[in-house]
Protein backbone atom coordinates (compact mmCIF):
# COMPACT_ATOMS: atom_id res chain seq x y z
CA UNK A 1 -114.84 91.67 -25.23
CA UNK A 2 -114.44 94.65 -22.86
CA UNK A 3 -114.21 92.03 -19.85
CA UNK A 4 -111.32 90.54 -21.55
CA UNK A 5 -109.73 93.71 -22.64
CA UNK A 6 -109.67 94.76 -18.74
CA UNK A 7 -108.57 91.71 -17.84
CA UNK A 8 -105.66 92.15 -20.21
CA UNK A 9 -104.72 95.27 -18.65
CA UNK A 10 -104.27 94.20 -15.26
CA UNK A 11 -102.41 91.64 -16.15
CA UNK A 12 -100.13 93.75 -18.04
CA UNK A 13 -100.12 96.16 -14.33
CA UNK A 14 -99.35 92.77 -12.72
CA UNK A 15 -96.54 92.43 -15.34
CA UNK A 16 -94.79 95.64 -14.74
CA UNK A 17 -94.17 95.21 -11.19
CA UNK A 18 -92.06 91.77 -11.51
CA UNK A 19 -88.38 92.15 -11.64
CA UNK A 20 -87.35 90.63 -14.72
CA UNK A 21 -83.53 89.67 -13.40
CA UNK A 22 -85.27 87.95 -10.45
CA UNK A 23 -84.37 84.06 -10.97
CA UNK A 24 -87.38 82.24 -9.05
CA UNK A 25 -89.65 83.46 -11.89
CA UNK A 26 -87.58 81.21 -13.81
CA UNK A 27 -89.53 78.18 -11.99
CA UNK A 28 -92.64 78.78 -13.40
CA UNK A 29 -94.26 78.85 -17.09
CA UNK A 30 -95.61 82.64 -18.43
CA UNK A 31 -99.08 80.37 -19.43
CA UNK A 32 -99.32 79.64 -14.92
CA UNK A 33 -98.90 82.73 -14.38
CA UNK A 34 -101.35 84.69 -16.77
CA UNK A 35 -104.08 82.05 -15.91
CA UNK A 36 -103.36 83.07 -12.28
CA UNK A 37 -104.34 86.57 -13.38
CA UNK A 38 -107.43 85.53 -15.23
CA UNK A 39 -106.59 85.48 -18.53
CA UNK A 40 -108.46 82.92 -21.06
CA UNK A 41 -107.11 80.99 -23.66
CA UNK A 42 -108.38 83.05 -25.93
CA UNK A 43 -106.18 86.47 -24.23
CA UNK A 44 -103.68 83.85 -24.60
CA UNK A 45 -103.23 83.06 -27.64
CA UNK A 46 -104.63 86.15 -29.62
CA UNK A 47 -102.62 88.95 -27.53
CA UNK A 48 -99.86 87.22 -25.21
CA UNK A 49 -98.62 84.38 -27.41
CA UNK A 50 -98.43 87.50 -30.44
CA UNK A 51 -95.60 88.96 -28.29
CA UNK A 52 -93.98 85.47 -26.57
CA UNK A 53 -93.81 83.53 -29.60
CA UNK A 54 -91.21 85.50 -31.41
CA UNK A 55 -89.47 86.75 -28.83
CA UNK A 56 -89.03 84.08 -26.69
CA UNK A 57 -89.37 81.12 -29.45
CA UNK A 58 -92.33 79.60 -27.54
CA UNK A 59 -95.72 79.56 -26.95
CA UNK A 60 -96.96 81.36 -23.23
CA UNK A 61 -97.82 77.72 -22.04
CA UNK A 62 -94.33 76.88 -21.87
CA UNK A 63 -91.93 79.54 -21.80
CA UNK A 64 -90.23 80.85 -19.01
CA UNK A 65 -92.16 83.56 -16.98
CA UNK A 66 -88.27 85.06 -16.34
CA UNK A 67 -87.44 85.22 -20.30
CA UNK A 68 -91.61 87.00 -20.48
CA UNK A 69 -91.28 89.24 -17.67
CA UNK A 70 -87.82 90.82 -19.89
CA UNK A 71 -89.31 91.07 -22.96
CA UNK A 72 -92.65 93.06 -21.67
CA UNK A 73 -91.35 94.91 -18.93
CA UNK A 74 -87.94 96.00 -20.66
CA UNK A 75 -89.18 95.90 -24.39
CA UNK A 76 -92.64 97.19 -23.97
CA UNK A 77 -93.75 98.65 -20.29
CA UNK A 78 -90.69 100.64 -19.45
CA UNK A 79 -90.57 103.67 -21.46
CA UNK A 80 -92.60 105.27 -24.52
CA UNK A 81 -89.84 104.06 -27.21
CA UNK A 82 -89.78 100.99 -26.10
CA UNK A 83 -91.71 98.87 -27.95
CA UNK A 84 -90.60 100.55 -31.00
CA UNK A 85 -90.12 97.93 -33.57
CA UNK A 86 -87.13 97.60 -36.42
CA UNK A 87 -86.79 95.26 -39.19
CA UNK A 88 -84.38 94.13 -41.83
CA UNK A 89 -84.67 95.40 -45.15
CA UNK A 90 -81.67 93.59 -46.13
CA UNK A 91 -81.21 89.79 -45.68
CA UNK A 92 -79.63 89.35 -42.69
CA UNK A 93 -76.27 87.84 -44.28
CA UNK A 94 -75.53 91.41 -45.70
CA UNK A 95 -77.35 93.19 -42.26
CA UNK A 96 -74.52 91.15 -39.94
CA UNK A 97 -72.12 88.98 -41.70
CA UNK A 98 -70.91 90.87 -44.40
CA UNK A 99 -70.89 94.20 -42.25
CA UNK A 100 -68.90 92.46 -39.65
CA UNK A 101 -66.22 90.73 -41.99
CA UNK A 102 -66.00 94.81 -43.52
CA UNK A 103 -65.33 95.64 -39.99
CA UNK A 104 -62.76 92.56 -38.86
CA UNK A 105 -60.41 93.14 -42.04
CA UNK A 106 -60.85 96.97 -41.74
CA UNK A 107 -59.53 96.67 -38.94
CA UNK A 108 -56.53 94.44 -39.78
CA UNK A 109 -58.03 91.44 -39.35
CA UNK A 110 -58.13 88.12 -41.33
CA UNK A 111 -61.60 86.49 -41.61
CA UNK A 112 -61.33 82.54 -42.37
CA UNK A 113 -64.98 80.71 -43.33
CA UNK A 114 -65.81 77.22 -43.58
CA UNK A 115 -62.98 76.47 -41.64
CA UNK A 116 -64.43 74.20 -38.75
CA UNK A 117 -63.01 73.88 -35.36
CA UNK A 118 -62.33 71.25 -33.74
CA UNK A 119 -60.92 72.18 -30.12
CA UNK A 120 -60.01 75.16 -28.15
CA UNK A 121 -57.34 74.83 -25.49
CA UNK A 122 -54.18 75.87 -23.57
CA UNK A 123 -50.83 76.06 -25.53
CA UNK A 124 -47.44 77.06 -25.06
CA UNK A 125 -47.67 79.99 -25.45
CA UNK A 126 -51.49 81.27 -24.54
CA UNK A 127 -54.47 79.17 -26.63
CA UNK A 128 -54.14 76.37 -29.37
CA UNK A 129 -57.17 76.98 -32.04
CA UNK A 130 -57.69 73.40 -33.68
CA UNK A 131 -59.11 72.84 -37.25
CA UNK A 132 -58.58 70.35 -39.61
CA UNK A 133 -55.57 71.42 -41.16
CA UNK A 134 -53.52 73.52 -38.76
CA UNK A 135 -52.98 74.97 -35.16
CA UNK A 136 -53.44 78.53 -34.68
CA UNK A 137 -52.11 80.51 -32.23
CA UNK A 138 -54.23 82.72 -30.20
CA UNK A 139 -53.80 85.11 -26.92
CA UNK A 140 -58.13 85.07 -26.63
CA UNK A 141 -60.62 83.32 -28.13
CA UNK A 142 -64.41 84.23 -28.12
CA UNK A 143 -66.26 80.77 -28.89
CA UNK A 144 -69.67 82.00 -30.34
CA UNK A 145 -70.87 78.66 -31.29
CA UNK A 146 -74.26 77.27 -30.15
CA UNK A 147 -74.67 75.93 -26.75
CA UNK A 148 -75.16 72.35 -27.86
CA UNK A 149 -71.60 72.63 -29.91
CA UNK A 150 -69.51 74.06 -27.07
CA UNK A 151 -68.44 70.47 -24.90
CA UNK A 152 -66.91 69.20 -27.71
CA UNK A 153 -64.83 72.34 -27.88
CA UNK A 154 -63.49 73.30 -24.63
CA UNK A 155 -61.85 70.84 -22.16
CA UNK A 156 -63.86 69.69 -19.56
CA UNK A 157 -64.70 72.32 -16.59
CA UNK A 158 -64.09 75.25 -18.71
CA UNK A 159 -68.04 76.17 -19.10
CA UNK A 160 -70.45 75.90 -15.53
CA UNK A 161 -72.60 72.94 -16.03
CA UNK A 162 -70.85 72.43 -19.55
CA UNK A 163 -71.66 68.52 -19.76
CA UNK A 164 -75.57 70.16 -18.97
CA UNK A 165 -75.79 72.69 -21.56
CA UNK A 166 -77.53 70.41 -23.76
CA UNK A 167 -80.50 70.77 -21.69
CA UNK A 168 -81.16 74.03 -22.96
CA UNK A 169 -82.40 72.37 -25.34
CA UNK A 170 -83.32 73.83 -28.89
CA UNK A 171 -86.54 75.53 -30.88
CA UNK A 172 -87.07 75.42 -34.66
CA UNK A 173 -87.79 78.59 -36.80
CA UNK A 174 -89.25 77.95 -40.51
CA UNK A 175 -89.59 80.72 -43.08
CA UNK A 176 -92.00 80.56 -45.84
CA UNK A 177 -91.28 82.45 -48.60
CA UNK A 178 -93.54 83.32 -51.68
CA UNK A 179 -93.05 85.63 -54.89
CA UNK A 180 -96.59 86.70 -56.31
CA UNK A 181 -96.75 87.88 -59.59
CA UNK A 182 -98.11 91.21 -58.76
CA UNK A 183 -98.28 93.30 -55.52
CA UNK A 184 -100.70 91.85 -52.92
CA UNK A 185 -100.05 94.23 -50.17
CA UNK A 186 -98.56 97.66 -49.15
CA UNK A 187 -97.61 96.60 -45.99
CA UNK A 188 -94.08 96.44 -44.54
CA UNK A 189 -94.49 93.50 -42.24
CA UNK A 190 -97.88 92.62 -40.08
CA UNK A 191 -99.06 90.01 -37.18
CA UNK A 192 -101.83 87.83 -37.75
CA UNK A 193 -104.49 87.03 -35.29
CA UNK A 194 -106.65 83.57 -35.69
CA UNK A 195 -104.47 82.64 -37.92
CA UNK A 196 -100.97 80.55 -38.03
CA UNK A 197 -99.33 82.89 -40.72
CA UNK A 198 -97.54 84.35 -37.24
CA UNK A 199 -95.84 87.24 -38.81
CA UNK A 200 -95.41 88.17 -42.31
CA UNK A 201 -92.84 90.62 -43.87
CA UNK A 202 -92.46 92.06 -47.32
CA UNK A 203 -89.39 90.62 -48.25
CA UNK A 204 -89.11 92.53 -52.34
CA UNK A 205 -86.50 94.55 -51.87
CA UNK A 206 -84.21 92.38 -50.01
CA UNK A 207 -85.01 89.48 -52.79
CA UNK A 208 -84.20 92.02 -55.18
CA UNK A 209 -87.03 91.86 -57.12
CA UNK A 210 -87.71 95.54 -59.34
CA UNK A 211 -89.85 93.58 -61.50
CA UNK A 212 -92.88 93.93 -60.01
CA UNK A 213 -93.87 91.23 -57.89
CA UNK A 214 -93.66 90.95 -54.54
CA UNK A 215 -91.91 88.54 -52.03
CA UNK A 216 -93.64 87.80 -48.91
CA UNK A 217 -91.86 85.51 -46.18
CA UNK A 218 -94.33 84.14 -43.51
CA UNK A 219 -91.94 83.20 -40.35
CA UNK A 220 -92.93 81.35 -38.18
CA UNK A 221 -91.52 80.39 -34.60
CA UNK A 222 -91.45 77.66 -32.03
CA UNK A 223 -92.13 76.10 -35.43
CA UNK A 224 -91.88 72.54 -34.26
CA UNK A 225 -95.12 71.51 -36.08
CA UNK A 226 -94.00 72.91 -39.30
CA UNK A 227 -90.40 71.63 -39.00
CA UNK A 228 -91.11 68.46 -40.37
CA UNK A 229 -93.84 68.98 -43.01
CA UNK A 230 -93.07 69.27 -47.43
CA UNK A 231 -91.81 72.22 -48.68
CA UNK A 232 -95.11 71.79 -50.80
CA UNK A 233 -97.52 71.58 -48.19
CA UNK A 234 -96.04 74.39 -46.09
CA UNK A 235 -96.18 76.54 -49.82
CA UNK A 236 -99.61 75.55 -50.82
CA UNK A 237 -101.26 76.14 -46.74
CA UNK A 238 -99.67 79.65 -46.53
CA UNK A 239 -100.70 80.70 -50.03
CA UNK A 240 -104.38 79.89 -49.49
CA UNK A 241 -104.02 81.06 -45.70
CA UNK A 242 -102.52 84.42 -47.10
CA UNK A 243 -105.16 84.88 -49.73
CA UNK A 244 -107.68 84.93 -46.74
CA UNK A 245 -106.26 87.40 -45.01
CA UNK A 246 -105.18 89.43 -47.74
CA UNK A 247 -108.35 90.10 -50.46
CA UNK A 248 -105.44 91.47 -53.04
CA UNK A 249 -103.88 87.83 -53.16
CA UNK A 250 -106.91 85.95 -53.97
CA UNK A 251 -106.57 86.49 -57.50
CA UNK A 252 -102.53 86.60 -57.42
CA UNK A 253 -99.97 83.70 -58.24
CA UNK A 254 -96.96 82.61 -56.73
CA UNK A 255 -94.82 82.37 -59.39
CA UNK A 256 -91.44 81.14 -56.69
CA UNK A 257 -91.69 79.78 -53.53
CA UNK A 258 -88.23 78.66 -51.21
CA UNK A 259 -88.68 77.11 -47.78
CA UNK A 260 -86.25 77.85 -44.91
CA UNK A 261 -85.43 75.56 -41.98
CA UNK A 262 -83.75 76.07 -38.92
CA UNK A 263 -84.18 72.99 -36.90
CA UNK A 264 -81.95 74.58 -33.66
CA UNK A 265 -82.63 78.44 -34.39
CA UNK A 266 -82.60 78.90 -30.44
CA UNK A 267 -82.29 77.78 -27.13
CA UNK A 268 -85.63 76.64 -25.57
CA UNK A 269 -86.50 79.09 -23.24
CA UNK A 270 -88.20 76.75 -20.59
CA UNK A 271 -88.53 77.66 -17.09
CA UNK A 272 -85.39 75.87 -15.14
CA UNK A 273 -83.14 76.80 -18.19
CA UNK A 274 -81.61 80.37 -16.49
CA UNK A 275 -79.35 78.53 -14.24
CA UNK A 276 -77.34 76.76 -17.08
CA UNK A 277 -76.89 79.81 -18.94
CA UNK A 278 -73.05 80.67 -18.58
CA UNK A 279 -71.71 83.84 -17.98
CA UNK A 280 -68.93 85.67 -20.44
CA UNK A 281 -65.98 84.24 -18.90
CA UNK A 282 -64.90 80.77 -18.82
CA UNK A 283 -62.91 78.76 -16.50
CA UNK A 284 -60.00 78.85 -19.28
CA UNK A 285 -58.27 82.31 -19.32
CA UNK A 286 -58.45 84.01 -22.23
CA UNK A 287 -61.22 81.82 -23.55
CA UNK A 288 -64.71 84.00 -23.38
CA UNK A 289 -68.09 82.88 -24.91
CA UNK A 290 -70.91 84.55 -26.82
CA UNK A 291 -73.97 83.86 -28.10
CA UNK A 292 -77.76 84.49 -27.32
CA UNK A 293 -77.97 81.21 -25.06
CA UNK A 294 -75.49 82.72 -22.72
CA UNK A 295 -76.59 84.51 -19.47
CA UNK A 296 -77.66 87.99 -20.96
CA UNK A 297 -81.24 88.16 -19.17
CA UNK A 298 -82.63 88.04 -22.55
CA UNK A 299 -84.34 85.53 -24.30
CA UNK A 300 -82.34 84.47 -28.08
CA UNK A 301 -83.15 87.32 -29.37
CA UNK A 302 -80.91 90.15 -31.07
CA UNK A 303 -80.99 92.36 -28.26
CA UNK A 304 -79.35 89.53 -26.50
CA UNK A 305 -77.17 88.00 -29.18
CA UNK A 306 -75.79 91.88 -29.75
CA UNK A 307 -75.14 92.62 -26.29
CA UNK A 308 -73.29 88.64 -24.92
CA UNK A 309 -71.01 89.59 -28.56
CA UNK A 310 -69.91 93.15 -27.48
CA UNK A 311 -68.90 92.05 -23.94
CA UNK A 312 -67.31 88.82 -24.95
CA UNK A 313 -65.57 91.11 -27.53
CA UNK A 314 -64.50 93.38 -25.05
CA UNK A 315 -62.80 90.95 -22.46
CA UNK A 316 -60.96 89.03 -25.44
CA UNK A 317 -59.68 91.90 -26.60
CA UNK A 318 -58.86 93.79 -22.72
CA UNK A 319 -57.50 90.48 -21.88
CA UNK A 320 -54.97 89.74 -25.69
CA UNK A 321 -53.98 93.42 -24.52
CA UNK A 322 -52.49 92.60 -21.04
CA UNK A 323 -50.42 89.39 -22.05
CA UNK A 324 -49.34 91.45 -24.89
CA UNK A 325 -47.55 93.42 -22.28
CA UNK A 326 -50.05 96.83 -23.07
CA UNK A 327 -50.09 96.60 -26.92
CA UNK A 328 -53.09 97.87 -28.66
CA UNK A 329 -56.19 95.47 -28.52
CA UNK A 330 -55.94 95.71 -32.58
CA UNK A 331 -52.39 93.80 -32.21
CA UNK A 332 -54.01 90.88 -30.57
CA UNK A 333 -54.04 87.70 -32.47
């Protein structure tokens, strides 16, 4: 309704003017403060939570009005070209980890998977990198690890609040995917409204399909009543909630379906969860973390993840370059 539609819009005026790096908004819930400003559930859930849920990894109700005020004021209020929006058209294994091991041994470096560590800690030397067959050497370390995984790595002290960072708790993200045996839409990605599809992206290409069918992949966030349901149900509820909202897929057949699960996808931006978010630098030297759960001002999302990575990187490498005695960053081990 027009009433609603107003009241949207000065909420969104409201919005604009809170400082999204100020921390007491981080001791309320986005959901308080948009009922505050007279918005419905129904300007909830249709508009606000199309925005929060994704971003954030939770619903307005419950996430922090901090992690909400960043993602509208910096990613939607603050300039024309912000709320631009960009999207894979590669899986994201190819889009980040294979374009980053290209990088690492371009650059001279050695890139080692499925080799789990165990601990991180001072040597003789500079830092002792533990796995399960052999001590490394290193003069930095960036532990990008999830926040629930980094006690166990780093003697005790080295993170703020590091016996705490547990209570950042986690949020589940499930991806539905379905092949249809002909083309059901000619759109790129879209957002649903009324319905629990979420967002849904055209996923052909990057399933390398030429065949002509068509992959769709229905993801859905703060997924925690999804998490736990049959790959079967979740296939058979999303194919007869996509043929309602697209006519072209009424009469079409999934022909493959594969669910994806990510039980801890991200931190759980609650309010009360800023202050445990730890900085770059740990109380080890040399010893720098990264991640989306760390204190970037963001919620876990990209941005975030892209920008804790590059400074982490950054210090590891400024800081292997001084007890090198000036070498190049690219000598550091």
């Amino acid at each position: 309704s027009l009433r609603q539609r107003l009241a949207v819009l000065r909420a969104g005026l409201a919005l604009r003017r809170l400082d999204p790096e100020d921390r007491a908004l981080d001791d309320m819930t986005f959901g308080e403060w948009l009922t505050a400003r007279g918005q419905d559930t129904t300007a909830i859930e249709t508009f606000w939570d199309l925005i929060v849920l994704p971003t954030v990894n939770a619903a307005a109700a419950d996430a922090s009005l901090k992690l909400a005020a960043k993602v509208f004021v910096t990613g939607l209020l603050t300039e024309a070209g912000a709320a631009d929006i960009g999207w894979a058209r590669v899986p994201l294994s190819a889009l980040h980890g294979d374009a980053a091991r290209r990088a690492l041994e371009a650059a001279g470096g050695e890139v080692r998977s499925r080799v789990p560590v165990k601990a991180v800690r001072p040597g003789g030397e500079g830092l002792e990198v533990q796995t399960d067959e052999q001590v490394i050497e290193a003069d930095s370390v960036v532990v990008a690890v999830p926040h629930d995984a980094v006690a166990a790595l780093l003697p005790s002290g080295t993170v703020a609040a590091q016996d705490r960072l547990v209570e950042l708790g986690t949020s589940p993200i499930v991806n539905v995917h379905l092949v249809y045996d002909r083309p059901v839409t000619d759109l790129d990605f879209f957002a649903t409204v009324g319905s629990d599809a979420q967002y849904v992206f055209d996923r052909t290409a990057g399933a390398g399909l030429d065949d002509g069918r068509q992959c769709l992949a229905v993801s859905l966030s703060a997924a925690d009543s999804y998490i736990g349901m049959a790959s079967g149900d979740l296939v058979s509820h999303f194919t007869a909630e996509l043929a309602r909202l697209l006519p072209a897929a009424t009469g079409a057949t999934v022909t493959e379906s594969i669910v994806t699960r990510e039980n801890s996808a991200t931190f759980l931006g609650l309010p009360g969860t800023d202050s445990l978010r730890a900085g770059a630098e740990s109380g080890l030297p040399g010893v720098y973390l990264a991640g989306a759960w760390t204190d970037t001002g963001w919620p876990a999302t990209m941005e975030g993840a892209v920008r804790s990575g590059t400074g982490a990187g950054r210090l590891a490498a400024r800081f292997a370059s001084r007890s090198a005695g000036g070498e190049a960053p690219g000598s550091a081990r």
